[in-house]
N, C-alpha and C. Protein backbone atom coordinates (compact mmCIF):
# COMPACT_ATOMS: atom_id res chain seq x y z
N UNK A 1 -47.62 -16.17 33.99
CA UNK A 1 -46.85 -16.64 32.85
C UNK A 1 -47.67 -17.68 32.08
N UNK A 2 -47.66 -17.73 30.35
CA UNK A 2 -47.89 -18.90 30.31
C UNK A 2 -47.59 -19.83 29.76
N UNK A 3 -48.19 -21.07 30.21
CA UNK A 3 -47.88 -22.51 30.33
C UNK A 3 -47.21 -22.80 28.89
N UNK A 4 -45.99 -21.94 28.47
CA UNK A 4 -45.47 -22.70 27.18
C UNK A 4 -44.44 -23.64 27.07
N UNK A 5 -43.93 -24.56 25.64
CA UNK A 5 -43.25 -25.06 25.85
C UNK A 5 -42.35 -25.06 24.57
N UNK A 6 -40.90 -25.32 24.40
CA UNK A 6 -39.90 -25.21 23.63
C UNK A 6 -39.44 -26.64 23.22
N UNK A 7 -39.56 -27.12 21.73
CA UNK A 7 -39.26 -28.36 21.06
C UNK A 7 -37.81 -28.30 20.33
N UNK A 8 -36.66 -28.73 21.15
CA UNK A 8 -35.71 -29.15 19.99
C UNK A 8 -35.85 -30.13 19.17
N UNK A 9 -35.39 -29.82 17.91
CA UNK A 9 -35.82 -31.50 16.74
C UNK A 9 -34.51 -32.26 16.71
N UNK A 10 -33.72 -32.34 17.74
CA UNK A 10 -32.63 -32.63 17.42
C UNK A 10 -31.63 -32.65 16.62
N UNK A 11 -31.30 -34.06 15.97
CA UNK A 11 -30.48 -34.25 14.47
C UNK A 11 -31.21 -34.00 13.52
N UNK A 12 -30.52 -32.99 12.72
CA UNK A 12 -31.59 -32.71 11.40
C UNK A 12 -31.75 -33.67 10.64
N UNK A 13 -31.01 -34.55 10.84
CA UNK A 13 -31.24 -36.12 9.41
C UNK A 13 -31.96 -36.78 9.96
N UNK A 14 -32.63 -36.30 11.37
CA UNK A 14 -32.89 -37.53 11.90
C UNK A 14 -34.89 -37.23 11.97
N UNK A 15 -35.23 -38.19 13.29
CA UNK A 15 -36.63 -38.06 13.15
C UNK A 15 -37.49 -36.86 14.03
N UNK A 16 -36.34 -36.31 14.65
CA UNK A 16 -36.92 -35.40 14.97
C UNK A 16 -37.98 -33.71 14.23
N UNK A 17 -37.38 -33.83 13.43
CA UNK A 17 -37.99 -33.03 11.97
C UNK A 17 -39.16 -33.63 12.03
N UNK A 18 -39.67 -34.72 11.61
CA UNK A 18 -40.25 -35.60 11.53
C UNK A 18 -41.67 -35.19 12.63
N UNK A 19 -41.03 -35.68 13.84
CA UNK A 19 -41.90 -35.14 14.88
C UNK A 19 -42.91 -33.94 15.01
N UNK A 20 -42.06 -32.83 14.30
CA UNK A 20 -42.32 -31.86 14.69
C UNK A 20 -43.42 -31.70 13.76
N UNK A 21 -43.31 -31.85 12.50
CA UNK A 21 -44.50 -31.83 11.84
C UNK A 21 -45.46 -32.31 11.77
N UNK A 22 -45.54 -34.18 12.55
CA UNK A 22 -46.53 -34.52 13.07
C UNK A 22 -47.37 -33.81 13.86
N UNK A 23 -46.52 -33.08 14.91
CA UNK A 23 -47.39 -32.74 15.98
C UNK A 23 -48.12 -31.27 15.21
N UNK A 24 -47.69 -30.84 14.60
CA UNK A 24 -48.12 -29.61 14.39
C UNK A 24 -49.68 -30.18 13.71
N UNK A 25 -49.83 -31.41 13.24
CA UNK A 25 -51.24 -31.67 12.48
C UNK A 25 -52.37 -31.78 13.51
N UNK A 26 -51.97 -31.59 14.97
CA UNK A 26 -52.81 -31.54 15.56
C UNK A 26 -52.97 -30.33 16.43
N UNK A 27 -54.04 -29.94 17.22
CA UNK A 27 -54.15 -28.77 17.80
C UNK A 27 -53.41 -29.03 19.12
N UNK A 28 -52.40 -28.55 19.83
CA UNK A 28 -51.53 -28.38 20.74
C UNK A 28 -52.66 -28.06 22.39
N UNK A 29 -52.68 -28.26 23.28
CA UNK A 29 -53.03 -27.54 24.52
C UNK A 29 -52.69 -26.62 24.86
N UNK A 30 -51.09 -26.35 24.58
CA UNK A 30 -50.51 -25.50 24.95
C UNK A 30 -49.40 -24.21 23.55
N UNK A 31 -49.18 -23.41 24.19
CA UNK A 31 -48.05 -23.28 22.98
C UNK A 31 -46.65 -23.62 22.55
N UNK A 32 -46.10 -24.20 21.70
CA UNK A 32 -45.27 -24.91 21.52
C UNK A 32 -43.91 -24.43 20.31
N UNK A 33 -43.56 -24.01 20.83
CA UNK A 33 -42.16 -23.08 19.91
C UNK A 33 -40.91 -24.10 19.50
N UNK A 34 -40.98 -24.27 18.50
CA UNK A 34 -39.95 -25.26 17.59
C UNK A 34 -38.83 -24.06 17.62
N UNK A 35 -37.85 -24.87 17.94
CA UNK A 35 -36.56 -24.00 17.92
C UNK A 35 -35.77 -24.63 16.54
N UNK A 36 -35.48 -24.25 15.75
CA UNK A 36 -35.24 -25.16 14.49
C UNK A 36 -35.49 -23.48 13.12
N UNK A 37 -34.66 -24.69 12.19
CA UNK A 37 -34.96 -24.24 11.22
C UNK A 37 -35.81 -24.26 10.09
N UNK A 38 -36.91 -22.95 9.77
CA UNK A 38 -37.86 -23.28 8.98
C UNK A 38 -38.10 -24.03 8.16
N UNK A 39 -36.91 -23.73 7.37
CA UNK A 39 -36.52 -24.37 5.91
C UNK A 39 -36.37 -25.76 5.99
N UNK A 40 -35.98 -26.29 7.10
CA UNK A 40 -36.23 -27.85 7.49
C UNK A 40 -37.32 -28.62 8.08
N UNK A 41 -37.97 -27.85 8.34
CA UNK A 41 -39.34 -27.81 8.60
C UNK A 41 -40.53 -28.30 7.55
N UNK A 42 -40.08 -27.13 6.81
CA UNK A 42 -41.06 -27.25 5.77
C UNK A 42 -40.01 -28.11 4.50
N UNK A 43 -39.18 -28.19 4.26
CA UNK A 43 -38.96 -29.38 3.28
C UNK A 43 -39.04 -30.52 4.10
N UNK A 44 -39.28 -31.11 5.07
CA UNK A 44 -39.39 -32.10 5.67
C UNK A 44 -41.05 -32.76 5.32
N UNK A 45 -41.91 -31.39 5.83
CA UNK A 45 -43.56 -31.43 5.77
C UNK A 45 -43.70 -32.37 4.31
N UNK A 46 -42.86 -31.10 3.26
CA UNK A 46 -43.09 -31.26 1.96
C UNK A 46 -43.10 -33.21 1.67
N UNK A 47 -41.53 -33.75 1.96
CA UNK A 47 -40.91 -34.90 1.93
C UNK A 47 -42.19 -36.29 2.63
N UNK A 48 -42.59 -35.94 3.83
CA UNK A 48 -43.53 -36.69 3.96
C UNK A 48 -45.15 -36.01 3.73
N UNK A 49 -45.54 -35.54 3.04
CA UNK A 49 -46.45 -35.21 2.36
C UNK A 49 -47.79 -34.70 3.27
N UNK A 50 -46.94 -33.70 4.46
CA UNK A 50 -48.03 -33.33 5.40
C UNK A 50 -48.01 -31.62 4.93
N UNK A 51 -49.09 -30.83 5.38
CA UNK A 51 -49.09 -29.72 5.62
C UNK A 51 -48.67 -29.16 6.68
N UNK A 52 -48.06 -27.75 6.32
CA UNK A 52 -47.82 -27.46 7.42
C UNK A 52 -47.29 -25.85 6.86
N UNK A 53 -48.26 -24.79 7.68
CA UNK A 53 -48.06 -23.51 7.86
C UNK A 53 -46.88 -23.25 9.04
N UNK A 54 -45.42 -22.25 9.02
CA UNK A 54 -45.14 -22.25 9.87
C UNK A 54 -45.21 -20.82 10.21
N UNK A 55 -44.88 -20.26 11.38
CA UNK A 55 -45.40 -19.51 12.02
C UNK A 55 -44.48 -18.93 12.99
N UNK A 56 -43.14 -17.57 11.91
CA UNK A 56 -41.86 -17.34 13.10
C UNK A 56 -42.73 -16.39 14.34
N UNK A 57 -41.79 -16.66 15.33
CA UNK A 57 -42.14 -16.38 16.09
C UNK A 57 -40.66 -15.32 16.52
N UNK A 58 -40.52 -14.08 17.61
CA UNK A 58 -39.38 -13.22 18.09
C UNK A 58 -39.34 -13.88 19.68
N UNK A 59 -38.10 -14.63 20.03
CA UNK A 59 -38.45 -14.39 21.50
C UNK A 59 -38.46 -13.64 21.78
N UNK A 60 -38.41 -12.40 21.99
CA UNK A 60 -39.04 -11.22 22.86
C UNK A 60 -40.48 -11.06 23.01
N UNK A 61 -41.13 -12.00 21.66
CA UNK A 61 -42.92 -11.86 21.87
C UNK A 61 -43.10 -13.22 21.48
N UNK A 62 -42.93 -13.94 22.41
CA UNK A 62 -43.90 -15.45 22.24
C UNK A 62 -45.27 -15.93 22.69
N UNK A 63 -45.95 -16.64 21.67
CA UNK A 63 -47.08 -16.54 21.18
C UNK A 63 -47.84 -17.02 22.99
N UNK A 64 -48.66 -16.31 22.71
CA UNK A 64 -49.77 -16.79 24.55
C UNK A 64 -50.59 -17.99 23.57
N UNK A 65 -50.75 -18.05 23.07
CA UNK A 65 -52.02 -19.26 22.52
C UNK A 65 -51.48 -20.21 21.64
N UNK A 66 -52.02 -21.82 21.98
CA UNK A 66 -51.74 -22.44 20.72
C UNK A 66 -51.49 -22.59 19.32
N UNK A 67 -50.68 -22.88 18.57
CA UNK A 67 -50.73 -22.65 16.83
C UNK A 67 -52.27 -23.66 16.32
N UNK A 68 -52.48 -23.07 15.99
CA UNK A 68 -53.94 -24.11 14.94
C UNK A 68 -53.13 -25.70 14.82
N UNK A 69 -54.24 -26.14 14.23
CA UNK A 69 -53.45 -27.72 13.82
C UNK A 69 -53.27 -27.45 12.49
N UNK A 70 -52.15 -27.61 11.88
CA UNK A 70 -51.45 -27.82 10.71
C UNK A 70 -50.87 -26.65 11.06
N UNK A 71 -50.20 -25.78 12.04
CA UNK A 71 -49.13 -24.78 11.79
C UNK A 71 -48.16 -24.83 13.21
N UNK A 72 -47.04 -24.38 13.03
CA UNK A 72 -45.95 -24.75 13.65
C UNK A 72 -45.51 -23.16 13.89
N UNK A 73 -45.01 -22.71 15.16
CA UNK A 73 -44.38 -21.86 15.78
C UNK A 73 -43.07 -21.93 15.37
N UNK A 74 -42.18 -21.44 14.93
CA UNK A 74 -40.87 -21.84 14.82
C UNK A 74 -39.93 -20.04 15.16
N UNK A 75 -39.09 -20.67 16.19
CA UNK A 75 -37.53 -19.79 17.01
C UNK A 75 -36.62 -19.80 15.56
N UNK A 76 -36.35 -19.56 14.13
CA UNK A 76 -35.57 -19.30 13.79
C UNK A 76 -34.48 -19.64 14.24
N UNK A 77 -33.87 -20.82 13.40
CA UNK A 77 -32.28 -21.30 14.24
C UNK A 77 -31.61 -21.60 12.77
N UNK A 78 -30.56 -20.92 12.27
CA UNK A 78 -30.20 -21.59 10.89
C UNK A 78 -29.19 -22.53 11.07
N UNK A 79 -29.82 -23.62 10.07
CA UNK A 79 -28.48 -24.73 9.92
C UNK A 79 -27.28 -24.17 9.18
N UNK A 80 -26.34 -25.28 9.91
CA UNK A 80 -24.51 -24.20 8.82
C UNK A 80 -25.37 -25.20 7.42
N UNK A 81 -25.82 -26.42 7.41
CA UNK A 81 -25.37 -26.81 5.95
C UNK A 81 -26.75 -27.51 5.56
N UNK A 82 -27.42 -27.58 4.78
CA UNK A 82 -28.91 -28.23 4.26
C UNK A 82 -28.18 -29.49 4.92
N UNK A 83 -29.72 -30.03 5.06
CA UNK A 83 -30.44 -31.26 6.22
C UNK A 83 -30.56 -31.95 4.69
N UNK A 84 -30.12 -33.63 4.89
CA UNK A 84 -30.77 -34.80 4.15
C UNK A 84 -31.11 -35.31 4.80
N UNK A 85 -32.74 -36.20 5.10
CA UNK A 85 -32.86 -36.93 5.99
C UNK A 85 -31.93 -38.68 5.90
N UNK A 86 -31.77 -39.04 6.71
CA UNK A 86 -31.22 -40.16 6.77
C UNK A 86 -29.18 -39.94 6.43
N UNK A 87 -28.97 -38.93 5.80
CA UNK A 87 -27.71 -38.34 5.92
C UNK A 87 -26.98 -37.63 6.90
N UNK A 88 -26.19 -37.84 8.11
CA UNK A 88 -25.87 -36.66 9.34
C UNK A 88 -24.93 -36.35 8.58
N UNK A 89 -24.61 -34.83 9.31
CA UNK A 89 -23.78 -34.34 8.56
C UNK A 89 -22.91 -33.38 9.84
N UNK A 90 -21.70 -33.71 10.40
CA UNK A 90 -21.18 -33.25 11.36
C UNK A 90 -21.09 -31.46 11.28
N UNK A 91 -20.80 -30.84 10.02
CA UNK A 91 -21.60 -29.17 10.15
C UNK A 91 -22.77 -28.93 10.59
N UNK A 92 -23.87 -29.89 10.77
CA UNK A 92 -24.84 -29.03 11.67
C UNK A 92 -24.66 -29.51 13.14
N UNK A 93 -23.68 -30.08 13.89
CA UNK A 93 -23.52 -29.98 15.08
C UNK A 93 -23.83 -29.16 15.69
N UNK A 94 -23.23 -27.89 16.03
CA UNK A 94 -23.45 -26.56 16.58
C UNK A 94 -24.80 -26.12 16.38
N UNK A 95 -25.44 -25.96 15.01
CA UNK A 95 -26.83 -26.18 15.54
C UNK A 95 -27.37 -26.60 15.93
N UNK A 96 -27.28 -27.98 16.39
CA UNK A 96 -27.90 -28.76 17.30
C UNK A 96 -28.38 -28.15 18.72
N UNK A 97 -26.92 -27.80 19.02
CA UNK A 97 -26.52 -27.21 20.11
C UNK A 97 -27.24 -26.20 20.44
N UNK A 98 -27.04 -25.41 19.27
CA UNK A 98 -27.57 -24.08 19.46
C UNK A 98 -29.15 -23.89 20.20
N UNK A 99 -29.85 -24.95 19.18
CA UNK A 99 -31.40 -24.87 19.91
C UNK A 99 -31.39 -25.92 21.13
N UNK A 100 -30.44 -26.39 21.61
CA UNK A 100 -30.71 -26.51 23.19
C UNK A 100 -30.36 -25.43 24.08
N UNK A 101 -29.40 -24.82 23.72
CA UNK A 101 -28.86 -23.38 24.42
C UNK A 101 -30.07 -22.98 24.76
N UNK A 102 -30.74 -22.44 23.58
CA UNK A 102 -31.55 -21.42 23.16
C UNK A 102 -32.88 -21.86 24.18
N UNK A 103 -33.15 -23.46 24.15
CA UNK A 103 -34.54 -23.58 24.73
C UNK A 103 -34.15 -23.64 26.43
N UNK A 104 -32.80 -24.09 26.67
CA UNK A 104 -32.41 -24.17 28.00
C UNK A 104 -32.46 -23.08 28.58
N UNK A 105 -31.55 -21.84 28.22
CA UNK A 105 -31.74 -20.93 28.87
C UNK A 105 -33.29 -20.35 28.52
N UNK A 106 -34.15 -20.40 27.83
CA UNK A 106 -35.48 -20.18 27.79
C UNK A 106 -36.41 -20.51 28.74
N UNK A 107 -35.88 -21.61 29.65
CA UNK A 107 -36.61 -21.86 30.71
C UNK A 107 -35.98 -21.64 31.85
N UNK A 108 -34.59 -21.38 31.61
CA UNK A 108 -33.83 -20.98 32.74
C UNK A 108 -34.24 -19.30 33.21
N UNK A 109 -35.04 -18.90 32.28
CA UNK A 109 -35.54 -17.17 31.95
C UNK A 109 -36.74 -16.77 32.01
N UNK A 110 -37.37 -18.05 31.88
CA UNK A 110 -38.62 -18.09 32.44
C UNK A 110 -39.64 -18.02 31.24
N UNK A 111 -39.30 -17.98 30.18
CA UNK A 111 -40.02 -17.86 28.70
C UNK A 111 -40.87 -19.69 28.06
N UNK A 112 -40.38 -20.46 28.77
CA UNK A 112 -41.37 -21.43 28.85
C UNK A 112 -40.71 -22.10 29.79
N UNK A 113 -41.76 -23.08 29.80
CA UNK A 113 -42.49 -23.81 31.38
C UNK A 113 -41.66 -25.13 31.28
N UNK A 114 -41.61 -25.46 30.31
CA UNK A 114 -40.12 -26.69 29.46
C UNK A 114 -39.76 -27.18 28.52
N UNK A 115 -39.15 -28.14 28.22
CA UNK A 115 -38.73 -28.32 27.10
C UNK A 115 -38.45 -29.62 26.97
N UNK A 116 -38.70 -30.14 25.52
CA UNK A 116 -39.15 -31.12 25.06
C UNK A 116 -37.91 -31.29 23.67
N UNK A 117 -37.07 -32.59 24.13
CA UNK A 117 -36.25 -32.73 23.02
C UNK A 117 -36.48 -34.07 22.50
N UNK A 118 -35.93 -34.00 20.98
CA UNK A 118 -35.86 -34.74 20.43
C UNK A 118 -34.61 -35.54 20.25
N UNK A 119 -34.10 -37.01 19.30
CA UNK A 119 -32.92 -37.10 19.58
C UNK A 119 -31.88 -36.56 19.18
N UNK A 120 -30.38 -36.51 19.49
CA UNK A 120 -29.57 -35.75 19.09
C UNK A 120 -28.53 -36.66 19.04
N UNK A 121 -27.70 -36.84 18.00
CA UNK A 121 -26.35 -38.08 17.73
C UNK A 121 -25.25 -37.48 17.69
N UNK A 122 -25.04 -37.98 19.40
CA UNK A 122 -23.40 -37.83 20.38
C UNK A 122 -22.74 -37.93 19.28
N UNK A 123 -22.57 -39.24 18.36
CA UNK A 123 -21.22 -39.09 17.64
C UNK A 123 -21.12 -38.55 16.53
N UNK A 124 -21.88 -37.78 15.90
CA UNK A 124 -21.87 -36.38 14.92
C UNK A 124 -21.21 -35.14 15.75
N UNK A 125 -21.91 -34.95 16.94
CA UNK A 125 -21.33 -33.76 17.30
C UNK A 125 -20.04 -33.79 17.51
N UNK A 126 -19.72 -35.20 18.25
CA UNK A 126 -18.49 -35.46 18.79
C UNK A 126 -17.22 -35.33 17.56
N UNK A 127 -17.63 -36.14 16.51
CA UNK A 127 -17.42 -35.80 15.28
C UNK A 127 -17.00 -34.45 14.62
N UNK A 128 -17.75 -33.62 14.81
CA UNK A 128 -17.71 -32.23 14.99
C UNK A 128 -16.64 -31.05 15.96
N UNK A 129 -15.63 -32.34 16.41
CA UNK A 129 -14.94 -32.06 17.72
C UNK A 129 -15.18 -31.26 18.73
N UNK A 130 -16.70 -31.40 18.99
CA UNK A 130 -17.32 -30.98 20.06
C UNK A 130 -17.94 -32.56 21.15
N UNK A 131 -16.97 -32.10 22.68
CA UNK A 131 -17.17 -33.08 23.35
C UNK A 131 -18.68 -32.61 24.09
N UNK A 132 -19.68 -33.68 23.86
CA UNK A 132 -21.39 -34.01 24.11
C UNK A 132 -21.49 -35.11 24.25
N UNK A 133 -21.77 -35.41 25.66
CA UNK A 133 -22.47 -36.86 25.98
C UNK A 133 -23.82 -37.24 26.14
N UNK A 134 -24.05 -36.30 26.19
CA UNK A 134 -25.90 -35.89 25.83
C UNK A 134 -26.44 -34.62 26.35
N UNK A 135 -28.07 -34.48 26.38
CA UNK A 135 -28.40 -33.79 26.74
C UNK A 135 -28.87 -33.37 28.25
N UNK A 136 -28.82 -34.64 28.90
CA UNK A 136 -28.89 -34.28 30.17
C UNK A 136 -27.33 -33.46 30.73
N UNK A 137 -26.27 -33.72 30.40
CA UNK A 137 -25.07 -33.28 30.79
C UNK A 137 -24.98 -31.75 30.32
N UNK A 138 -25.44 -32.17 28.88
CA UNK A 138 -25.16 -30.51 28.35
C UNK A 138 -25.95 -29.38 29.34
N UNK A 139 -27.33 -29.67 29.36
CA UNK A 139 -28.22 -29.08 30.55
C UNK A 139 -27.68 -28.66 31.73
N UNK A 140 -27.26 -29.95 32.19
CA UNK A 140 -26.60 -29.66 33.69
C UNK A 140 -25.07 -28.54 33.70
N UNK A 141 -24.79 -28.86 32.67
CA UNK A 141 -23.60 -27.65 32.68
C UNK A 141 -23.97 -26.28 32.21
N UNK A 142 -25.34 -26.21 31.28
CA UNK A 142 -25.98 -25.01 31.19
C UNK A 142 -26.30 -24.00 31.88
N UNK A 143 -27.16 -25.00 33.03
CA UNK A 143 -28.07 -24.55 34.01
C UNK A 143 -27.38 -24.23 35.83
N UNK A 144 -25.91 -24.92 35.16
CA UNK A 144 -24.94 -24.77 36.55
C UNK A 144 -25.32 -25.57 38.07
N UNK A 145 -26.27 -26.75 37.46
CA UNK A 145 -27.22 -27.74 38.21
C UNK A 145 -26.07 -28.49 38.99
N UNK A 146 -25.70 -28.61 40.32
CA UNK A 146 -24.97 -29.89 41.03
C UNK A 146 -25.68 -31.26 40.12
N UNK A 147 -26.74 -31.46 40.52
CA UNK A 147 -27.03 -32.94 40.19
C UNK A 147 -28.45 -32.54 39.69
N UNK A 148 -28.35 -33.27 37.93
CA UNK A 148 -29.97 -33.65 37.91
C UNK A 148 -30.25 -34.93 37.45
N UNK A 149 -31.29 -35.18 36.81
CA UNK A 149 -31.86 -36.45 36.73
C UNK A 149 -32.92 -36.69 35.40
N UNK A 150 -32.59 -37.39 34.44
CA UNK A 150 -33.06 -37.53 33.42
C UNK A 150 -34.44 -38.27 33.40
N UNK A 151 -35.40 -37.88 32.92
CA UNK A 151 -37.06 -38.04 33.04
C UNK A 151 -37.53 -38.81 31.96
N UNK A 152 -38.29 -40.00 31.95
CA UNK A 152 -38.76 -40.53 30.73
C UNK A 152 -40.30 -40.61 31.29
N UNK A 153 -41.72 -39.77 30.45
CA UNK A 153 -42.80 -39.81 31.13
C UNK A 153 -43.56 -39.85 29.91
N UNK A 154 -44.84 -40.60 30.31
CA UNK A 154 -45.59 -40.85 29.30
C UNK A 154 -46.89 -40.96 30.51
N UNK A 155 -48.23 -41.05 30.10
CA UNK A 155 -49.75 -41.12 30.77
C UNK A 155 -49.42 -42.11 31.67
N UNK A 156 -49.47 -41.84 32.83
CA UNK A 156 -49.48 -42.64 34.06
C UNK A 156 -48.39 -43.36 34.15
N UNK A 157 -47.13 -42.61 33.67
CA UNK A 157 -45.48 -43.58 34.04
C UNK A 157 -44.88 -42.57 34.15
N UNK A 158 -43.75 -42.55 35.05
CA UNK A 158 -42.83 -41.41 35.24
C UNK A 158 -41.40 -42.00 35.78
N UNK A 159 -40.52 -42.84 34.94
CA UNK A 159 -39.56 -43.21 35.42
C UNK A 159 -38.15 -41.98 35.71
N UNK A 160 -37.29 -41.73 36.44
CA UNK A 160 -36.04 -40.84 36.80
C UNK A 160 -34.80 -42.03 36.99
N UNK A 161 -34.07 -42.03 35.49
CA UNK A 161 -32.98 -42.72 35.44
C UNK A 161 -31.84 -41.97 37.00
N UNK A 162 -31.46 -43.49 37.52
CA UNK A 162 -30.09 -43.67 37.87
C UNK A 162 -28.84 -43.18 37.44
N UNK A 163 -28.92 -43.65 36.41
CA UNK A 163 -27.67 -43.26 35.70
C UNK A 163 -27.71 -42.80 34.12
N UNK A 164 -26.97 -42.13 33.76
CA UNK A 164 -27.26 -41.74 32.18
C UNK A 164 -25.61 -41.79 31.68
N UNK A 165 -26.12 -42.11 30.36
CA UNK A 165 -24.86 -41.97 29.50
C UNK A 165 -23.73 -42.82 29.68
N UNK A 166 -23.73 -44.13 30.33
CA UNK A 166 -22.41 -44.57 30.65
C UNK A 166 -21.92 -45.76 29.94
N UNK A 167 -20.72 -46.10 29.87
CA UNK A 167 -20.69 -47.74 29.39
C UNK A 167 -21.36 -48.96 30.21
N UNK A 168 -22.09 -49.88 29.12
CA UNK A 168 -22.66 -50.80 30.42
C UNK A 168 -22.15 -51.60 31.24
N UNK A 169 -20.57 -51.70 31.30
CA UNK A 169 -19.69 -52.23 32.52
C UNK A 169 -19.24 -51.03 33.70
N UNK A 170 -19.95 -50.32 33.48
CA UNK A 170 -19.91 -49.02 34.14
C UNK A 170 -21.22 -49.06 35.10
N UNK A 171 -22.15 -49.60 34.66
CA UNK A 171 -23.63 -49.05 35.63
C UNK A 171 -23.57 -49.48 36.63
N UNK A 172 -23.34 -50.76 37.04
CA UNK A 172 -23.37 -51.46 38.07
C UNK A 172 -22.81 -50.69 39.44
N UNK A 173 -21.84 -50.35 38.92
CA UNK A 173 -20.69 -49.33 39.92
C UNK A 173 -21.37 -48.41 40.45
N UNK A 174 -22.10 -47.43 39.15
CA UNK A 174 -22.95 -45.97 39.39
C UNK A 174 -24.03 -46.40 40.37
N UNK A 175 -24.86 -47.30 40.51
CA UNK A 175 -25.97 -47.36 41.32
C UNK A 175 -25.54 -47.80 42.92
N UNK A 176 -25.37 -46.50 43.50
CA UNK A 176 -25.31 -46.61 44.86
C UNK A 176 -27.12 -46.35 45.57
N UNK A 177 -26.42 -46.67 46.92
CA UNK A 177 -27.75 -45.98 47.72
C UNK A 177 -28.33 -44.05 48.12
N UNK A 178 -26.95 -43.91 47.46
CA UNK A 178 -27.00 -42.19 47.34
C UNK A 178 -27.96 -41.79 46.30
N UNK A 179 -27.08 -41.96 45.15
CA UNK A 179 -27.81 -42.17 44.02
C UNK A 179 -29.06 -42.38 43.35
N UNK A 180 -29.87 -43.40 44.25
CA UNK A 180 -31.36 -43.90 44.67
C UNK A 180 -31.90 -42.87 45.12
């Protein structure tokens, strides 16, 4: 199999858009499939004044090799309603969603190796009267996981939160010796 990986951009108003076009200015190691929508993609590129070729991709044939630097793989995901940055807009909730579905079960299927999200704002979706406390929960109910554990890793750090998502008169309680 290979070593690919699946990028949600999270909130479309948000910086995850953002991200994605950064990274695309550079050449990837691996291959990297933006689950998102083109069209936000590239008016985003446009907005901060980067280039950027994108590059749909079918899951049924995802790409074996890196995208060049300046082009972006993109899973086709349509938003219900155009993206303003710095504007959320509780109609694209469900898309939100959608490209975690999409990249979750993608690794739950074996079509990449993992996945890499960006942020996503609980109280838009929630807003959206869809109950989301994040993405580790959404996952774990995806993936039908008893217990997992939320990962923050960067070059030579690898912390695995205790606890996620809670009120902070709440944590104290959550950290047992099980738990640990």
């Amino acid at each position: 199999m290979t070593l690919r990986f699946a990028f949600t951009p999270g909130e479309p108003a948000g910086i995850g858009p953002d991200l994605c076009v950064y990274m695309a200015q550079h050449q990837q190691p691996y291959p990297v499939v933006v689950i998102s929508d083109s069209r936000l993609l590239t008016e985003r590129a446009a907005q901060l004044q980067q280039p950027l070729q994108v590059i749909a991709v079918d899951p049924q044939q995802l790409p074996e090799q890196p995208a060049p630097a300046g082009a972006i793989y993109v899973w086709q995901t349509d938003l219900a309603a155009p993206a303003v940055a710095g504007q959320v807009n509780p109609a694209n909730a469900g898309y939100v969603l959608d490209t975690l579905t999409r990249a979750g079960q993608g690794c739950l299927d074996g079509l990449f190796a993992a996945m890499i999200t960006a942020p996503a704002n609980k109280g838009v979706i929630n807003d959206a009267g869809i109950p989301f406390s994040g993405h580790t929960e959404f996952l774990q109910e995806l993936s039908g996981a008893d217990q997992v554990v939320m990962m923050l890793a960067t070059h030579g750090l690898r912390v695995g939160l205790v606890t996620t998502h809670l009120p902070l008169r709440a944590v104290a309680d959550a950290i047992t010796p099980e738990r640990v």
